[in-house]
Protein backbone atom coordinates (compact mmCIF):
# COMPACT_ATOMS: atom_id res chain seq x y z
CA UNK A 1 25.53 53.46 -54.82
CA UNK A 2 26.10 51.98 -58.52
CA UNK A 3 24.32 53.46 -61.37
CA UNK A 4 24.54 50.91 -63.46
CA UNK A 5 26.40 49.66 -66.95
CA UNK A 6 26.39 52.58 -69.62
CA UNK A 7 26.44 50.34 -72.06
CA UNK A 8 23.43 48.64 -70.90
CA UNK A 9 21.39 52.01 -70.51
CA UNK A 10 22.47 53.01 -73.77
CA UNK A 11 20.71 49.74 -75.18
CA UNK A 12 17.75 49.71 -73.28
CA UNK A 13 17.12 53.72 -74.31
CA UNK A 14 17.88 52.43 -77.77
CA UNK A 15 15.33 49.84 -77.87
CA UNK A 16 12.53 51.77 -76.50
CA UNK A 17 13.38 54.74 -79.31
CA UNK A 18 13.35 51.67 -82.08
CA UNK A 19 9.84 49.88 -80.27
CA UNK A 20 8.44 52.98 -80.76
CA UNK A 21 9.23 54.08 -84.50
CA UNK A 22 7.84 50.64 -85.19
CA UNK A 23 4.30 50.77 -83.47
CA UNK A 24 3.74 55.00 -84.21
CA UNK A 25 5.44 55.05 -87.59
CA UNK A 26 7.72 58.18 -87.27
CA UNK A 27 8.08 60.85 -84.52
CA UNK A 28 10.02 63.84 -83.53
CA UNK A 29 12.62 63.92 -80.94
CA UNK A 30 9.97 66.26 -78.25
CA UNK A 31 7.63 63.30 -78.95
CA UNK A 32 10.28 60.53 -78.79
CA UNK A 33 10.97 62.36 -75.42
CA UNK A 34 7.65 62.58 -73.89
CA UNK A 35 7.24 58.87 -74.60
CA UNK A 36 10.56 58.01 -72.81
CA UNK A 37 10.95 60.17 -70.40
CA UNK A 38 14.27 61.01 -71.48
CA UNK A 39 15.17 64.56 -71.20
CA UNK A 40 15.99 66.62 -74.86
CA UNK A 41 19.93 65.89 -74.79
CA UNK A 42 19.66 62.31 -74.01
CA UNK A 43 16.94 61.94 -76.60
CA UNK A 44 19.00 63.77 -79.03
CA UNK A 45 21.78 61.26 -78.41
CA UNK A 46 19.51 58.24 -78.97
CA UNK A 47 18.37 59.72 -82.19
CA UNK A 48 22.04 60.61 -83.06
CA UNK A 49 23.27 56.99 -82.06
CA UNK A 50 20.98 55.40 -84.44
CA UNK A 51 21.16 57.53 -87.08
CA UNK A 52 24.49 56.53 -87.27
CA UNK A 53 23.75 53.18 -86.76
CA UNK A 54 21.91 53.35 -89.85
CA UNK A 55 19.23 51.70 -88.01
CA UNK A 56 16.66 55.25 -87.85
CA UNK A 57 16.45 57.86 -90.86
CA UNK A 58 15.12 61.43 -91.24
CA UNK A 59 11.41 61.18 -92.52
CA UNK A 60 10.88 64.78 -93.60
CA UNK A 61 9.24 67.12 -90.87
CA UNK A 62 6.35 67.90 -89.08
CA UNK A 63 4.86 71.16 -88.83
CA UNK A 64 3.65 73.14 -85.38
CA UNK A 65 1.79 75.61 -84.19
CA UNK A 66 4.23 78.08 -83.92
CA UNK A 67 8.22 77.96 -85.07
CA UNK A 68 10.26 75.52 -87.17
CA UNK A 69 8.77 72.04 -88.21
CA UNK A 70 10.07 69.73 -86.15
CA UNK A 71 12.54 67.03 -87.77
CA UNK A 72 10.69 63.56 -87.87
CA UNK A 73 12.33 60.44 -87.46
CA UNK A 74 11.58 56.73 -88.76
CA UNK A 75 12.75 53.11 -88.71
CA UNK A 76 15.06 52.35 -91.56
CA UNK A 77 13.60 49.23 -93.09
CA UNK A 78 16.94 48.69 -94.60
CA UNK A 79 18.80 47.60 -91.08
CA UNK A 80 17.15 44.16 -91.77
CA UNK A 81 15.57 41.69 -94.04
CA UNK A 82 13.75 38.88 -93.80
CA UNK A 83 12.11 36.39 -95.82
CA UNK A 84 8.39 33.84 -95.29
CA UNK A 85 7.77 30.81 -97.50
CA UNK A 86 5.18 28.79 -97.71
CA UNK A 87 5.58 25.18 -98.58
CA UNK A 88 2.39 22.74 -99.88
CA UNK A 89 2.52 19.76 -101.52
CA UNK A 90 1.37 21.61 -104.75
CA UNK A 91 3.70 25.06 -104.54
CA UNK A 92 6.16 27.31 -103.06
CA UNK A 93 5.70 31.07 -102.33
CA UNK A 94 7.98 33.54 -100.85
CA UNK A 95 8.05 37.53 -99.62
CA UNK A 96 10.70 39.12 -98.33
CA UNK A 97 10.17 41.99 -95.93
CA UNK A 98 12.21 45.09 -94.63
CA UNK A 99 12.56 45.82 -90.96
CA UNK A 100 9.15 47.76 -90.75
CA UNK A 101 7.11 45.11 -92.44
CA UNK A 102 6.53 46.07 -96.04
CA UNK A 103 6.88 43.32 -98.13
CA UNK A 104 9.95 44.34 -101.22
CA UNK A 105 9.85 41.39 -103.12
CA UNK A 106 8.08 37.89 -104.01
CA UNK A 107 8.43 34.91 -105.95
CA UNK A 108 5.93 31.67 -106.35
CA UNK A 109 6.33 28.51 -108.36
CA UNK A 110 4.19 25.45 -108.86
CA UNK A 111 6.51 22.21 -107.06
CA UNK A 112 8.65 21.03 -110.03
CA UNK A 113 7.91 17.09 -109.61
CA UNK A 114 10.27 14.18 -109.46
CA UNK A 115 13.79 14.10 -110.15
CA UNK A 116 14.80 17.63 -109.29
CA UNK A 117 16.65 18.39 -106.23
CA UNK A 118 14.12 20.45 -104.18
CA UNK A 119 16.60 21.72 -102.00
CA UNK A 120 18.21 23.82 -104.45
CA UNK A 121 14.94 24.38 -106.23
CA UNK A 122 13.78 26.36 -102.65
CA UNK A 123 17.29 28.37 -102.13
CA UNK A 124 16.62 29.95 -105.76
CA UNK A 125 13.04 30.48 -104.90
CA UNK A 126 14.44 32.57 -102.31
CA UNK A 127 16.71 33.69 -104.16
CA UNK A 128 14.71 35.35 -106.67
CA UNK A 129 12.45 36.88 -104.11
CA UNK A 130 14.99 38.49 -102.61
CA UNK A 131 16.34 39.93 -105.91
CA UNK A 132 13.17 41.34 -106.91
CA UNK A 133 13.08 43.22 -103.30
CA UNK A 134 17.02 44.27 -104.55
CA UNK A 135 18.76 42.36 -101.82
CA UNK A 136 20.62 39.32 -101.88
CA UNK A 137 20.10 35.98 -100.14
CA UNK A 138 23.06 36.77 -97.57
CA UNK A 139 21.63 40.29 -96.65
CA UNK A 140 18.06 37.91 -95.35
CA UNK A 141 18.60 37.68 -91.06
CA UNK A 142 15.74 35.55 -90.83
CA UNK A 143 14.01 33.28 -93.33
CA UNK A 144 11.39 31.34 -92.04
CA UNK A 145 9.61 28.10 -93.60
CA UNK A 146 5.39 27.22 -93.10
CA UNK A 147 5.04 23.61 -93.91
CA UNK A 148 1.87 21.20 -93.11
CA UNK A 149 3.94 18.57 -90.94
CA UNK A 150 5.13 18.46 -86.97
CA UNK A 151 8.10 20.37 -86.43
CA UNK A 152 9.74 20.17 -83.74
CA UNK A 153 9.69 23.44 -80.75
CA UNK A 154 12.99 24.85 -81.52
CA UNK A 155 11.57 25.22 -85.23
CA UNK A 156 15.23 23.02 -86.62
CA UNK A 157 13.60 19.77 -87.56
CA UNK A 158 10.91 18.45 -89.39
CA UNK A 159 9.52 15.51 -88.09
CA UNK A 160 6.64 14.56 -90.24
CA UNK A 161 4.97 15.91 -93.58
CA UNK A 162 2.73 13.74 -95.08
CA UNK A 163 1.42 16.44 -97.19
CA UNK A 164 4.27 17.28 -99.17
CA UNK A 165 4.31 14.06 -101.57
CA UNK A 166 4.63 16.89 -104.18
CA UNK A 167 8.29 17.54 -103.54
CA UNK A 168 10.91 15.02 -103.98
CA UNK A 169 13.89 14.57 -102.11
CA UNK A 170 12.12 16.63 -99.32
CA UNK A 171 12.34 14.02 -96.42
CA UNK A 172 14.22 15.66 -94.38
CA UNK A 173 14.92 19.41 -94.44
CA UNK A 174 18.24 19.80 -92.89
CA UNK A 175 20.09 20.24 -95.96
CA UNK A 176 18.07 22.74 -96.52
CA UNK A 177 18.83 24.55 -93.40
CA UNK A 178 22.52 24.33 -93.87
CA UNK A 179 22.52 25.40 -97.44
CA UNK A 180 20.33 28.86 -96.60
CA UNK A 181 22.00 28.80 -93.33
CA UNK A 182 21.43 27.16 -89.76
CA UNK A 183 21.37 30.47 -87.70
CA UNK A 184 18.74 31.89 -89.45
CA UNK A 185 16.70 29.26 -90.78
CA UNK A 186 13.56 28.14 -89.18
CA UNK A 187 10.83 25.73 -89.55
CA UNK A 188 7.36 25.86 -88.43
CA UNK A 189 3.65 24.16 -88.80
CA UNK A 190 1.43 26.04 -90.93
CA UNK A 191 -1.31 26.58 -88.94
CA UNK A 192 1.04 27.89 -85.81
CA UNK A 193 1.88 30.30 -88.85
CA UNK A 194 -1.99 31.02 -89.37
CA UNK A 195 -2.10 31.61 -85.44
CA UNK A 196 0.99 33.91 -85.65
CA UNK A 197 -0.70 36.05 -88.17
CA UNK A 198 -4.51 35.80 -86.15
CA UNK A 199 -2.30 38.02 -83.21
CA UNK A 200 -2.84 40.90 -85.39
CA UNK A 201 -6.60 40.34 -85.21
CA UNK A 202 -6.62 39.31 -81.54
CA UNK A 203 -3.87 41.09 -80.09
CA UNK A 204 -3.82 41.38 -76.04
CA UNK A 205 -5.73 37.91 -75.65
CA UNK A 206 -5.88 34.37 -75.28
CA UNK A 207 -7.13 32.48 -78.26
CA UNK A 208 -7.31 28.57 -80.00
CA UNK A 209 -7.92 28.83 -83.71
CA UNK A 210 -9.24 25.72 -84.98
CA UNK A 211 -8.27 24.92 -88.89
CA UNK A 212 -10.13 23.00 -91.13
CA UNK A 213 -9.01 22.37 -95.04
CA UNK A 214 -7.67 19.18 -96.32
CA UNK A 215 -6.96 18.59 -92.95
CA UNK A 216 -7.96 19.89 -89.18
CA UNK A 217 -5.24 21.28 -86.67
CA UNK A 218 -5.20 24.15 -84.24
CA UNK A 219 -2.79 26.35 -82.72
CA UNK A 220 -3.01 28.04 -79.58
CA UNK A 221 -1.95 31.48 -78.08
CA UNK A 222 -2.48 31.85 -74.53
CA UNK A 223 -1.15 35.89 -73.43
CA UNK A 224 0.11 36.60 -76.76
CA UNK A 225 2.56 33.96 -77.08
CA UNK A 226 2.03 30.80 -79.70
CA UNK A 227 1.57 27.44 -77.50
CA UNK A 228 4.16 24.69 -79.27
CA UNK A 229 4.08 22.51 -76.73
CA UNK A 230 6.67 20.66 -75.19
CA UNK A 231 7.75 18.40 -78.53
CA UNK A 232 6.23 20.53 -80.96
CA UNK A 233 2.79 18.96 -81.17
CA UNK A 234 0.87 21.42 -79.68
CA UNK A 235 -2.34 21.74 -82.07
CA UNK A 236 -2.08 18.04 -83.41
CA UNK A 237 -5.67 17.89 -82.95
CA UNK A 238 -6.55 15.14 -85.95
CA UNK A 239 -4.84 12.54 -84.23
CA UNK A 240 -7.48 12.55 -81.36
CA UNK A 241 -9.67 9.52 -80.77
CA UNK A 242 -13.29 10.64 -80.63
CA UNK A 243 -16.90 8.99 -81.40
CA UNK A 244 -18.44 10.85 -84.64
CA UNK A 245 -21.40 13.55 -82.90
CA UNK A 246 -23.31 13.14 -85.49
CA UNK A 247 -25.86 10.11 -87.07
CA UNK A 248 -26.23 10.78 -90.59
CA UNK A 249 -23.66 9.37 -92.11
CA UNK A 250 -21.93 8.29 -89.00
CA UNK A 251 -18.30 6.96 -88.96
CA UNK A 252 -17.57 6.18 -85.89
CA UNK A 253 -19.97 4.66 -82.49
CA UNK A 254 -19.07 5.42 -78.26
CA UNK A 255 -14.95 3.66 -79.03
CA UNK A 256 -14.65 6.88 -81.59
CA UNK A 257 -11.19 7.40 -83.40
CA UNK A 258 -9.11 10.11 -85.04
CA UNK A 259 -10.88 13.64 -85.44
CA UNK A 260 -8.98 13.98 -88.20
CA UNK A 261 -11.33 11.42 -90.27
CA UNK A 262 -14.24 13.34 -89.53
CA UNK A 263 -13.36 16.73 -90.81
CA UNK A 264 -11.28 17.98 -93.59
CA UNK A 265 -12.41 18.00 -97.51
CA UNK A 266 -12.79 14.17 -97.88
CA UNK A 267 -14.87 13.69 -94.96
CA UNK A 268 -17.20 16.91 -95.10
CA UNK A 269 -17.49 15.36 -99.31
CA UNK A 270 -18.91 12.06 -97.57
CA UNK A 271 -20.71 13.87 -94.91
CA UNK A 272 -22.60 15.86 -97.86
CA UNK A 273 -23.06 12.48 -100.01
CA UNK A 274 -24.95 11.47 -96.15
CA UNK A 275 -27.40 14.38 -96.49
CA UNK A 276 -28.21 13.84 -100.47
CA UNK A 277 -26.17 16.37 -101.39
CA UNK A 278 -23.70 16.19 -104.07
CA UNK A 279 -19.64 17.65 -104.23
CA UNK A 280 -16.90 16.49 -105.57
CA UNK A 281 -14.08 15.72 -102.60
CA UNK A 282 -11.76 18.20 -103.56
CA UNK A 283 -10.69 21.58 -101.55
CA UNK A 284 -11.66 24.29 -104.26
CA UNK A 285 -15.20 22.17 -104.52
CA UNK A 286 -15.81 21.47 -101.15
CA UNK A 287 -15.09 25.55 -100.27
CA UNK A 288 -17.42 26.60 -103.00
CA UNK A 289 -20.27 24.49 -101.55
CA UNK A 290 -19.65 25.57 -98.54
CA UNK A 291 -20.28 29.23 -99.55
CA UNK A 292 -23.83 28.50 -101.16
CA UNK A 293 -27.19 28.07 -99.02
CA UNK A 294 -26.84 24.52 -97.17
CA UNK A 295 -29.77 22.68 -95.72
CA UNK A 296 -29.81 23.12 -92.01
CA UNK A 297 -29.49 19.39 -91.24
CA UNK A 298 -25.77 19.16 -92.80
CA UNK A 299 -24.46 22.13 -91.48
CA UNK A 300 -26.08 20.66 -87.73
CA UNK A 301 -23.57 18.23 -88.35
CA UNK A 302 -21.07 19.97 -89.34
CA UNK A 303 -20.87 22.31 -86.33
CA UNK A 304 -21.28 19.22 -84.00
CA UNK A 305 -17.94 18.14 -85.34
CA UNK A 306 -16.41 20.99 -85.03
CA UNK A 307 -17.42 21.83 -81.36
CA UNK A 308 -16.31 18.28 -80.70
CA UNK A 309 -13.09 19.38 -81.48
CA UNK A 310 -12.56 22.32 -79.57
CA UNK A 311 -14.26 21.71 -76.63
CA UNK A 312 -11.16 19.93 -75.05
CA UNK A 313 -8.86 22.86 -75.48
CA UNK A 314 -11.74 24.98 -74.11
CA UNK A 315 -11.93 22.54 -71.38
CA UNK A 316 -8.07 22.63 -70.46
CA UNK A 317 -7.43 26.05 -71.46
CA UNK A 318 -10.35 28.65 -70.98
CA UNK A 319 -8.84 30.68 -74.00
CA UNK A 320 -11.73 32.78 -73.70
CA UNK A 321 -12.08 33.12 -77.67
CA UNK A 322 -11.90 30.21 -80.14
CA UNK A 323 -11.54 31.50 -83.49
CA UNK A 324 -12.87 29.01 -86.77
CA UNK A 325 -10.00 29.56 -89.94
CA UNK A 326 -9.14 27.40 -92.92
CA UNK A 327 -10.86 27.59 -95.94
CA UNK A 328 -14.12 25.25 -94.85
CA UNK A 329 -14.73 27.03 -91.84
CA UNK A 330 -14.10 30.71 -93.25
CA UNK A 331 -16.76 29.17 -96.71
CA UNK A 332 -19.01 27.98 -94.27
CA UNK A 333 -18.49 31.10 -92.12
CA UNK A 334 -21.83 32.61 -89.69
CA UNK A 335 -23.97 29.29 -89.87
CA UNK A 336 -21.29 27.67 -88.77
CA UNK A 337 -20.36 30.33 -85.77
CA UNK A 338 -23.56 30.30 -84.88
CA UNK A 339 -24.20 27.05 -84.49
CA UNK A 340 -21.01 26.13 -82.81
CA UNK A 341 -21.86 28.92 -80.10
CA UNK A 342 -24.47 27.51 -79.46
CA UNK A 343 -23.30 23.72 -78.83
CA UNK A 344 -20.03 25.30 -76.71
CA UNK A 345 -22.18 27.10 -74.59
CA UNK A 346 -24.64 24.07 -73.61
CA UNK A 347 -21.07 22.01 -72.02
CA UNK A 348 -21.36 24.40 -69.16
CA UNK A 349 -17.88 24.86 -70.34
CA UNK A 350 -15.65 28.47 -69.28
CA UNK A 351 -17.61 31.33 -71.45
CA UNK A 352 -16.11 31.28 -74.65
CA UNK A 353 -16.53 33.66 -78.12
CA UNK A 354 -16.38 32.18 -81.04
CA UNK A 355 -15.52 34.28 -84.36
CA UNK A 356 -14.64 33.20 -87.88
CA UNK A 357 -10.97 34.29 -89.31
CA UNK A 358 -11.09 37.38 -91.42
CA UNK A 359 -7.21 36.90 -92.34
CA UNK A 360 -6.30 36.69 -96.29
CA UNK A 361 -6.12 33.27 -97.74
CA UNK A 362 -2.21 33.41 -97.80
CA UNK A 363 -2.41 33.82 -93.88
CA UNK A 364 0.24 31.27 -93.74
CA UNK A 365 2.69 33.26 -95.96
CA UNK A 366 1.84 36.31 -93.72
CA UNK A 367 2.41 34.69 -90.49
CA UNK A 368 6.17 33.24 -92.08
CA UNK A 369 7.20 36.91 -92.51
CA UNK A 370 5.42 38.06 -89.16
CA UNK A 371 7.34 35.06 -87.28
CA UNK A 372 10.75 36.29 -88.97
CA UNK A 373 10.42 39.64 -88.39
CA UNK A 374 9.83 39.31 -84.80
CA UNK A 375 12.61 37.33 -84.58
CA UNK A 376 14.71 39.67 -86.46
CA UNK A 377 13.32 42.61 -84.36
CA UNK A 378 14.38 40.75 -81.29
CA UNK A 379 17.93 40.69 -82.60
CA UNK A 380 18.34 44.23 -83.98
CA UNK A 381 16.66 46.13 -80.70
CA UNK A 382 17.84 44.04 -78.33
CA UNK A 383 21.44 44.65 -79.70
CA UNK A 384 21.23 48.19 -81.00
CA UNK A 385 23.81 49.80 -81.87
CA UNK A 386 26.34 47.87 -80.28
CA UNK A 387 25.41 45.16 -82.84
CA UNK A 388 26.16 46.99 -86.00
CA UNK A 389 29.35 45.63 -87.30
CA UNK A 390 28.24 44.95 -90.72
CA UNK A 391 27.39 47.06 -94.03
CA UNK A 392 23.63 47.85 -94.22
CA UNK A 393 21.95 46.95 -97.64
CA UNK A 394 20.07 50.20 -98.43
CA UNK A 395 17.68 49.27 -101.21
């Protein structure tokens, strides 16, 4: 009877060690081996084989109950880097990130307007981020790039970005991707990004989050995975033809059109201006109103929208949680849950929960490095230590 490729036991021992670092933080060889099921030698070996690998270091040692502190054992952030931007019409920021997650080094800058070339204007950007985490631009495996425009599934191609007037010369993006290099370059929509990042929050589940800021998309994870879609247009939710829920200040009658007219900073302004309320149709205004005490009437309407919009994903996909991000639902935050609980759960629609985002406000520059570090954890585990051919930049 075969027992199987070495070389392919080796790996798979290899990866669970490294899975493990990575979710407890450090361990000892007894507990590396209780987790495995390896016995001590093999464990030993696995420990041995990465060290040299550079791709585990000693982390000091832990004491016991009786006898010699036991030698603990860590990732070495250093056995990759990788790098998040994200991209608006307005700016550019970037963090780079070691293996383990902790973010080295950053850079921002405001866009820098017509007439410069804004393809080499991003490779310094991430160029000087990954300088001031002491790496260079060719030690980054991944570098990945949240824009608000369709990109295509395989992350390679932008296809539109009509929110990114801002940056000249930025029609198409694949010089970009040869210049910081094709292999490790991807592209992706900003609010799968946001979606990426809500896993941390919502880990183990099914979820749509439903963004609203200048404009409204979603993203959906359904078993821990992101939901692209076959083209990359999964979450193009503004482009939907429905009738306007509401009557105050109504936009549409029963032939509807876009969703994406009906919510967003310009239409929430007008929706306000419906009620007798006054703001000025701008994100940072529209957010601050939305934090203040709002007559019940507007914020009716407001949740009417928004349930209008997610009650066909929670039709076709029984996500079991829908989760309200962006800056004007996180400003309007409980009224707004509340109420749009309460119109989901009159459809006689699958049970649903609905929560408001608690990520940071640069969720999209999180979920760039999260999205590039899995991908770069994919590579260096599933390769191990067969895959280390090359130096190891140990800043």
């Amino acid at each position: 009877m075969s027992t199987g490729n070495p070389t392919v036991f080796r790996t798979l021992n290899e990866r669970a060690a490294l899975e493990l670092l990575l979710r407890h933080g450090s361990l000892t060889r007894a507990e590396l081996e209780f987790h495995t099921g390896l016995s001590k030698a093999s464990a030993a070996e696995v420990l041995r084989r990465l060290e040299n690998g550079r791709l585990v270091r000693r982390a000091g040692t832990k004491s016991g109950n009786a006898g010699p502190a036991a030698q603990l054992w860590e990732l070495n952030g250093s056995a990759a880097w990788v790098a998040g931007l994200d991209l608006t019409a307005r700016a550019v920021e970037v963090s780079v990130a070691d293996l383990t997650g902790e973010v080295r080094g950053g850079y921002q800058a405001e866009a820098p307007g017509e007439g410069t070339d804004a393809v080499t204007f991003l490779t310094e950007a991430v160029q000087a981020a990954a300088h001031d985490a002491g790496v260079t631009l060719d030690d980054l495996d991944q570098i990945v790039l949240g824009v608000p425009g369709i990109v295509d599934a395989g992350g390679h191609r932008l296809r539109q970005a009509v929110q990114l007037s801002g940056w000249s010369h930025l029609d198409d993006l694949g010089d970009l991707r040869e210049r910081l290099g094709t292999e490790r370059f991807r592209l992706e929509n900003d609010v799968n990004l946001v979606a990426i990042r809500e896993l941390e929050e919502h880990g183990g589940s099914s979820f749509v989050l439903f963004w609203v800021g200048n404009g409204v998309g979603a993203g959906a994870v359904l078993n821990d995975a992101l939901w692209r879609g076959v083209t990359g247009r999964g979450g193009e939710v503004g482009s939907v033809i429905v009738p306007d829920p509401v009557s105050c200040g109504r936009l549409y009658g029963p032939d509807g059109g876009p969703l994406g007219a009906l919510l967003g900073t310009a239409p929430l302004a007008e929706l306000a201006r419906a009620h007798g309320l006054d703001v000025e149709p701008t994100l940072r205004a529209v957010t601050q109103f939305l934090h203040t005490e709002l007559p019940a009437g507007f914020l009716d309407d407001v949740a009417k929208r928004v349930a209008l919009g997610v009650t066909a994903a929670v039709g076709m996909l029984d996500p079991g949680r829908v989760v309200l991000g962006g800056p004007l639902c996180t400003a309007a935050g409980e009224p707004l849950r509340t109420r749009v609980a309460e119109l989901l759960a009159s459809t006689g629609l699958a049970p649903v929960t609905v929560a408001v985002s608690r990520v940071s406000a640069n969720a999209v520059l999180e979920g760039a490095v999260r999205h590039a570090l899995d991908l770069a954890r994919e590579q260096v585990f599933h390769a191990g230590t067969a895959g280390r051919t090359d130096p190891v930049n140990e800043s």
